[in-house]
C-alpha atoms as a PDB file:
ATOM      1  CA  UNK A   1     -19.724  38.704 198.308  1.00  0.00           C
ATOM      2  CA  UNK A   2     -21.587  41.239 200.227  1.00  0.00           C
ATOM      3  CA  UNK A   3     -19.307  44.230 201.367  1.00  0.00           C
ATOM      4  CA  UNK A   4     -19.854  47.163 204.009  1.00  0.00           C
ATOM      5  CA  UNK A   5     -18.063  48.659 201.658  1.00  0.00           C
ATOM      6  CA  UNK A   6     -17.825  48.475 197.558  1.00  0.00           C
ATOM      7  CA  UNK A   7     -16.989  45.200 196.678  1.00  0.00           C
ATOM      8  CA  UNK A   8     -13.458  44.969 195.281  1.00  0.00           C
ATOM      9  CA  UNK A   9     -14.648  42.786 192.285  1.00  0.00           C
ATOM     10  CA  UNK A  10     -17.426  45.491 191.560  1.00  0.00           C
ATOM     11  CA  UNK A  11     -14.919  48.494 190.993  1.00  0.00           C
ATOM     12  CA  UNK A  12     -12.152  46.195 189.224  1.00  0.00           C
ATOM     13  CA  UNK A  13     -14.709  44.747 186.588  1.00  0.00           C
ATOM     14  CA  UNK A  14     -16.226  48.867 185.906  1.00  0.00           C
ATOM     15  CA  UNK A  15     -11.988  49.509 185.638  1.00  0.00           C
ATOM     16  CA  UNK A  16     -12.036  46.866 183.067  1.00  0.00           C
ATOM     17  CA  UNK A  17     -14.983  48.368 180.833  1.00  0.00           C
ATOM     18  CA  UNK A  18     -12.879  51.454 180.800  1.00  0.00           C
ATOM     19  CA  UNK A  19      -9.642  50.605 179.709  1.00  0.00           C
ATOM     20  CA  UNK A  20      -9.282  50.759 175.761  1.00  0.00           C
ATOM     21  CA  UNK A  21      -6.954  49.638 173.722  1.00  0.00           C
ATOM     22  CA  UNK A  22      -3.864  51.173 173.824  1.00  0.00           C
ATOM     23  CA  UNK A  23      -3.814  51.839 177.675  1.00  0.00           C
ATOM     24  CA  UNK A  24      -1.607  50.548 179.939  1.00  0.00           C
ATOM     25  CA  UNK A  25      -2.075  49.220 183.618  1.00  0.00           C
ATOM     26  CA  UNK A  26       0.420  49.661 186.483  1.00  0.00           C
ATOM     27  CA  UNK A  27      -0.310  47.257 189.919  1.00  0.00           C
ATOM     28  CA  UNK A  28       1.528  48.524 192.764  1.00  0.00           C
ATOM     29  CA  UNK A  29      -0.362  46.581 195.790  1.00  0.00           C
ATOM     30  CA  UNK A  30      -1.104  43.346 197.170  1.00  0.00           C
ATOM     31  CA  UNK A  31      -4.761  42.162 198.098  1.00  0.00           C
ATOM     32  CA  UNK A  32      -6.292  44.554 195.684  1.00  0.00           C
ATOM     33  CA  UNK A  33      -4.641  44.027 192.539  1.00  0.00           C
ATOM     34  CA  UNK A  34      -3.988  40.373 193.157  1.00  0.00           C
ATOM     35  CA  UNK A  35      -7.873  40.320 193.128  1.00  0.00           C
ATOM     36  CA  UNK A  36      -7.683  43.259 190.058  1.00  0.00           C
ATOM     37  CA  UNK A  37      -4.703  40.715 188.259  1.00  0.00           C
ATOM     38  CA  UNK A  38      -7.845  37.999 188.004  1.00  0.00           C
ATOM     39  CA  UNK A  39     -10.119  40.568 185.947  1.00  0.00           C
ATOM     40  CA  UNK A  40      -8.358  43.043 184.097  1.00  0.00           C
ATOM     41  CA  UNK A  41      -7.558  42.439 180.848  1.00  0.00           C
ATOM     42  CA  UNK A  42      -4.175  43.931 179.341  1.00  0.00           C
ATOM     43  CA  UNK A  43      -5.454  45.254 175.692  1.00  0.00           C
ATOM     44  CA  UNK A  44      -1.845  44.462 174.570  1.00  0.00           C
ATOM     45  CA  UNK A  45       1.726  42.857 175.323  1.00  0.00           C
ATOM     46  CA  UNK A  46       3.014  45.798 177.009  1.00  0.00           C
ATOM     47  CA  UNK A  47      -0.288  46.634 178.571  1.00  0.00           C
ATOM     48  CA  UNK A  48       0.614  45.296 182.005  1.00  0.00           C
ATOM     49  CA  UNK A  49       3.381  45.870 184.423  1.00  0.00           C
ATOM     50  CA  UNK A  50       3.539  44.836 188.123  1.00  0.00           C
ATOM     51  CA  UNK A  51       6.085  44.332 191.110  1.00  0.00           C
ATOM     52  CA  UNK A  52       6.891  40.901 190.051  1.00  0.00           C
ATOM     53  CA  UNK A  53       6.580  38.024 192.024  1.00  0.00           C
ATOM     54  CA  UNK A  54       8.636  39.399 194.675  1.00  0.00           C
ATOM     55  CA  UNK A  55       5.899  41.237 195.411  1.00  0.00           C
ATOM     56  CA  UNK A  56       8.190  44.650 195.621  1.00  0.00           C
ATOM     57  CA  UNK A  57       5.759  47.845 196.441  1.00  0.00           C
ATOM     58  CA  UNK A  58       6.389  50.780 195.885  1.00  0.00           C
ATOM     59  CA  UNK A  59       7.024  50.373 191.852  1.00  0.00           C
ATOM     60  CA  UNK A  60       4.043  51.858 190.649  1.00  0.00           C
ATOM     61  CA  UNK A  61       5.225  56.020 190.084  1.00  0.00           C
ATOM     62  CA  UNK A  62       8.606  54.947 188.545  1.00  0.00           C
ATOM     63  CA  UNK A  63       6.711  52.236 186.377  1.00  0.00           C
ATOM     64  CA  UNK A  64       3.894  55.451 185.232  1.00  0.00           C
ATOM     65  CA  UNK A  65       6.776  57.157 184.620  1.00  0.00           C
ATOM     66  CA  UNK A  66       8.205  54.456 182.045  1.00  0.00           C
ATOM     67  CA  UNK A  67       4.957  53.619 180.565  1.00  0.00           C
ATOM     68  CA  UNK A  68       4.190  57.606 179.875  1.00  0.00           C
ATOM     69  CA  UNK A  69       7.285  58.246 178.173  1.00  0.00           C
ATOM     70  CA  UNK A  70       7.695  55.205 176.128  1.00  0.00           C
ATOM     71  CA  UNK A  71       4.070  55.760 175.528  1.00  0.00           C
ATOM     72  CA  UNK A  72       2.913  58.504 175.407  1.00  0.00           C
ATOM     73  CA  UNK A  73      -0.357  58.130 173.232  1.00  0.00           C
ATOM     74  CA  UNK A  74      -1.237  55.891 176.200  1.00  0.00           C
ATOM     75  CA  UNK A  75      -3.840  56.157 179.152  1.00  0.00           C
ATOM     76  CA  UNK A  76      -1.909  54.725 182.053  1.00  0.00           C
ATOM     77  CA  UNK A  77      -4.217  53.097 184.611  1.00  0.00           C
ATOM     78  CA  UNK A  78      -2.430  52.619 187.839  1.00  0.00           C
ATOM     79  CA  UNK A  79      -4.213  50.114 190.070  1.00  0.00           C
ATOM     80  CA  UNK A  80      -2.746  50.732 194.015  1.00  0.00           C
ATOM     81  CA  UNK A  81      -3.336  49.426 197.246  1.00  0.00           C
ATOM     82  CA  UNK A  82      -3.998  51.636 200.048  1.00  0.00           C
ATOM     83  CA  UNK A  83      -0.904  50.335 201.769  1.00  0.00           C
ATOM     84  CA  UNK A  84       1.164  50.951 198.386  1.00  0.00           C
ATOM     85  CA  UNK A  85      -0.167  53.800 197.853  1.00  0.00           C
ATOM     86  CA  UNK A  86       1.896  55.298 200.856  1.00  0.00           C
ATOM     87  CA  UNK A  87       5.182  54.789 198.398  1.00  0.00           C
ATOM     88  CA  UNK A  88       3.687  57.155 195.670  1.00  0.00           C
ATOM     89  CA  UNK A  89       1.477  59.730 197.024  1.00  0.00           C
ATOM     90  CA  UNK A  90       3.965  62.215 196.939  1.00  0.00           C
ATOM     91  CA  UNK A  91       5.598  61.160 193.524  1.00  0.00           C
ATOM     92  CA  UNK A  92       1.990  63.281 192.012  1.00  0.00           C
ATOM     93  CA  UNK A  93       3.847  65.999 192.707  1.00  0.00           C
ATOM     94  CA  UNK A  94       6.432  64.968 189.960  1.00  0.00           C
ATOM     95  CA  UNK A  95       3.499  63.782 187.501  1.00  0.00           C
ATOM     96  CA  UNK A  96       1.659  66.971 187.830  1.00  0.00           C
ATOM     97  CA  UNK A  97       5.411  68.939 187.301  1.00  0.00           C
ATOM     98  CA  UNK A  98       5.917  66.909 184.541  1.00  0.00           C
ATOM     99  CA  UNK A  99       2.555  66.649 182.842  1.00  0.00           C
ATOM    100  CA  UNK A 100       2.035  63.021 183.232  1.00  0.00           C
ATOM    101  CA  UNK A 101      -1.370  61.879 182.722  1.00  0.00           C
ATOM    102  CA  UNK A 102      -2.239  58.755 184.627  1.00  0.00           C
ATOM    103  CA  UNK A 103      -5.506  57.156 186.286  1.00  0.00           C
ATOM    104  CA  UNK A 104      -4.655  56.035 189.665  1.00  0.00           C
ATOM    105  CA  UNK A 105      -7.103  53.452 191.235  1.00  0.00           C
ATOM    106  CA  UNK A 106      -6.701  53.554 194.850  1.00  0.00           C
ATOM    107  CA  UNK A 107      -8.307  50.175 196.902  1.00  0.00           C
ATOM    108  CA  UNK A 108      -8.714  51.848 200.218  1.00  0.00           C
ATOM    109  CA  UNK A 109      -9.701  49.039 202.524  1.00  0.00           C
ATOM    110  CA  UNK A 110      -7.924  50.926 205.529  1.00  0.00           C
ATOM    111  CA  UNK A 111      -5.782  47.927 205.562  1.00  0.00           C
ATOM    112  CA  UNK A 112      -2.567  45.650 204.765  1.00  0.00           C
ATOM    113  CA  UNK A 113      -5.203  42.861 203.935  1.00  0.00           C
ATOM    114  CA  UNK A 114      -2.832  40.517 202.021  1.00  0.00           C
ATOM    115  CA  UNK A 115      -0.879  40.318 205.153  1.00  0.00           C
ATOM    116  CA  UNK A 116      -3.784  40.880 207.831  1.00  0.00           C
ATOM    117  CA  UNK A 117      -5.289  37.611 206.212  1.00  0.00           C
ATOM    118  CA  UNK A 118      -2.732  35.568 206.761  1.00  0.00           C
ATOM    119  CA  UNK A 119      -1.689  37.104 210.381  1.00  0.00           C
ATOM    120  CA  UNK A 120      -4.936  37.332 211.999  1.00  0.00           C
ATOM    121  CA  UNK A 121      -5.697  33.677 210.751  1.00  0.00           C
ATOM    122  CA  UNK A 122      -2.325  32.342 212.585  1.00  0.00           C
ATOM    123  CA  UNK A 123      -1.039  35.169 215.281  1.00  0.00           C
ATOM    124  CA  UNK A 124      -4.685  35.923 215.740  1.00  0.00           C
ATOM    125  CA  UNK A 125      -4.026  39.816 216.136  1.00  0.00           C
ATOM    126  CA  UNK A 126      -4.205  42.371 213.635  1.00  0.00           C
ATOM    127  CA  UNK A 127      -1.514  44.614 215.202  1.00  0.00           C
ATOM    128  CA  UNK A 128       0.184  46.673 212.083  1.00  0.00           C
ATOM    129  CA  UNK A 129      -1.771  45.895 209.187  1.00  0.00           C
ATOM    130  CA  UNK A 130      -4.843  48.353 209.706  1.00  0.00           C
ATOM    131  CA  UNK A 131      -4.486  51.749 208.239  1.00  0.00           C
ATOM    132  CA  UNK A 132      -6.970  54.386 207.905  1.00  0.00           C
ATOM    133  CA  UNK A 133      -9.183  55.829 205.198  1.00  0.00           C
ATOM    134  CA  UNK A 134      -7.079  57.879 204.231  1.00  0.00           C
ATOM    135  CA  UNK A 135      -8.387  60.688 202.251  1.00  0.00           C
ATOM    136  CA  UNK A 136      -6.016  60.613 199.028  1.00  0.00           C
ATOM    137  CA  UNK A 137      -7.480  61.869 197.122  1.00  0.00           C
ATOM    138  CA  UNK A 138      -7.928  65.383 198.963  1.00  0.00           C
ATOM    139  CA  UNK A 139      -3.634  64.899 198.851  1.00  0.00           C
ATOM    140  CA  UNK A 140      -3.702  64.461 195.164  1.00  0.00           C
ATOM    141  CA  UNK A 141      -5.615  67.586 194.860  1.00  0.00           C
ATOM    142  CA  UNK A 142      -3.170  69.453 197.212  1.00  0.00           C
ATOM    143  CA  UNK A 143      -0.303  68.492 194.934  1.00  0.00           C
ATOM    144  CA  UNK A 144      -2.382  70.058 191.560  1.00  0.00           C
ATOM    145  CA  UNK A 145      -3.720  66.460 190.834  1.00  0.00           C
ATOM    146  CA  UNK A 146      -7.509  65.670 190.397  1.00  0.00           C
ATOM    147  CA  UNK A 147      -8.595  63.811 192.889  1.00  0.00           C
ATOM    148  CA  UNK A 148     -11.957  62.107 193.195  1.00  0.00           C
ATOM    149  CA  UNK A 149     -13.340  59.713 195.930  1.00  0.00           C
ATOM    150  CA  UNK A 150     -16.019  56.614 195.224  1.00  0.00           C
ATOM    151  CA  UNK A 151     -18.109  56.213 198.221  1.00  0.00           C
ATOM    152  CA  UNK A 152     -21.170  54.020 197.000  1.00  0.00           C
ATOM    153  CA  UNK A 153     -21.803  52.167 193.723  1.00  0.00           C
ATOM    154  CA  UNK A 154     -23.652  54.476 192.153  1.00  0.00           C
ATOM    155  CA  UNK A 155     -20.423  56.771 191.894  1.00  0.00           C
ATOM    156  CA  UNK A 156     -18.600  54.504 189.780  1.00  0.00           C
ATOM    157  CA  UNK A 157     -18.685  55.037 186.210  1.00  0.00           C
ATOM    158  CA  UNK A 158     -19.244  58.461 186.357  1.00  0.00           C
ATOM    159  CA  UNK A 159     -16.345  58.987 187.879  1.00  0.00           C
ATOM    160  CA  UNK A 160     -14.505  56.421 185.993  1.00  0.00           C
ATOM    161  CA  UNK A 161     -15.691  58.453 182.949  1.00  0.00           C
ATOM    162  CA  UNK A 162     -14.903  61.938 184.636  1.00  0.00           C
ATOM    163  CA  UNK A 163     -11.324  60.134 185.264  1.00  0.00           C
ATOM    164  CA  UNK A 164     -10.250  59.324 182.351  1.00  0.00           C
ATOM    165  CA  UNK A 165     -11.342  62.246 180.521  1.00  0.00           C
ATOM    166  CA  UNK A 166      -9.151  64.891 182.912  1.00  0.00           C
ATOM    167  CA  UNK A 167      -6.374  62.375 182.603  1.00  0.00           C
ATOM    168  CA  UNK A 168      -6.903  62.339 178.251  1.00  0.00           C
ATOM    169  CA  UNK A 169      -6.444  66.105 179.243  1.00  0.00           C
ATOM    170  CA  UNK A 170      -3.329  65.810 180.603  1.00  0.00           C
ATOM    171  CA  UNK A 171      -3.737  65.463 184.552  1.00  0.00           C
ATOM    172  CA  UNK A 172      -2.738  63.254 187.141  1.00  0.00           C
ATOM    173  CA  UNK A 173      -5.760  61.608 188.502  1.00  0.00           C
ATOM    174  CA  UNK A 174      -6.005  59.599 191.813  1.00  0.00           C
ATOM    175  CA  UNK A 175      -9.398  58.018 192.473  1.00  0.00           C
ATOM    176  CA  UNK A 176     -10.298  57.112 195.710  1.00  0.00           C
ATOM    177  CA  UNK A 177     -12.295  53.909 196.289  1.00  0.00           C
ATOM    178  CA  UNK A 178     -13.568  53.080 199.312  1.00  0.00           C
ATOM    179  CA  UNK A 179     -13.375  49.125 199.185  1.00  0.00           C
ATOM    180  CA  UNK A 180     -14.796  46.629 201.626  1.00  0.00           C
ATOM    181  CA  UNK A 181     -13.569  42.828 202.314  1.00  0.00           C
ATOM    182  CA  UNK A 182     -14.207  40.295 200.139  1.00  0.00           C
ATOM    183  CA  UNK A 183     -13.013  36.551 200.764  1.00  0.00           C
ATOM    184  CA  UNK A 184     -12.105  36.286 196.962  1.00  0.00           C
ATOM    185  CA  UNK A 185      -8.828  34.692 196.151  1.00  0.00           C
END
């Protein structure tokens, strides 16, 4: 799929190549990590943990919060939604107070796409499901989090690299990704 933006498979398969064994993934979202729930690969048992099929957002920061302290050798990966992301923003503030480490991969498609596809198909409007690109990860860095943006392809596994390194150092990291739409799934 060509995007305007990165392609959402792109960004979740260099996500993949990064997590080691040992680390554990959060999914707080819909579109984004259903498509990121097709390629990531938990290194482990316990190496996954996601709203359920209920589909409940908004569990990703108490979820981090679980994973850190009953593992605490562990690189958390926490793979977010735009949309989602709304629910824990704020709870960096608590990660950075408490010294929780985590990697937060932020889809931002500037949308509610899991619903938008479905609505826009049927009540043909998109009313309520578009958001903005929100800049996240300038919040992150307001609350004493690193914060990084991806804006092209060539960004990626630098950044993925710069990520995980300032999150092995003890920081809360929220990376930005500027995603496009992709008719995968």
């Amino acid at each position: 799929d060509k995007t305007e933006f990165i392609n959402p498979l792109k960004i979740c398969m260099a996500v993949n190549r990064h997590i080691q064994s040992g680390d554990i993934i959060v999914a707080d979202g819909g579109d984004f990590v259903a498509t990121a729930s097709y390629i990531l690969q938990p290194r482990s048992l316990t190496g996954w943990l996601d709203p359920g099929v209920f589909g409940t957002l908004g569990v990703g920061s108490g979820f981090v919060i679980g994973a850190q302290l009953t593992h605490p050798e562990s690189v958390v990966w926490a793979i977010y939604g735009d949309g989602a992301f709304g629910y824990s923003l704020m709870e960096f503030d608590t990660f950075v107070r408490h010294k929780i480490p985590v990697i937060a991969i932020i889809g931002n498609d500037a949308s509610w796409s899991q619903i938008a596809r479905d609505q826009v198909e049927i009540l043909k409007d998109s009313i309520s499901t578009e958001l903005e690109r929100t800049q996240y990860h300038q919040a992150v860095t307001a609350l004493g989090g690193v914060g990084f943006i991806i804006e092209n392809e060539g960004e990626i596994e630098s950044i993925l690299s710069k990520a995980r390194k300032s999150a092995e150092a003890g920081n809360a990291v929220a990376v930005n990704v500027q995603i496009g739409k992709s008719n995968f799934r």
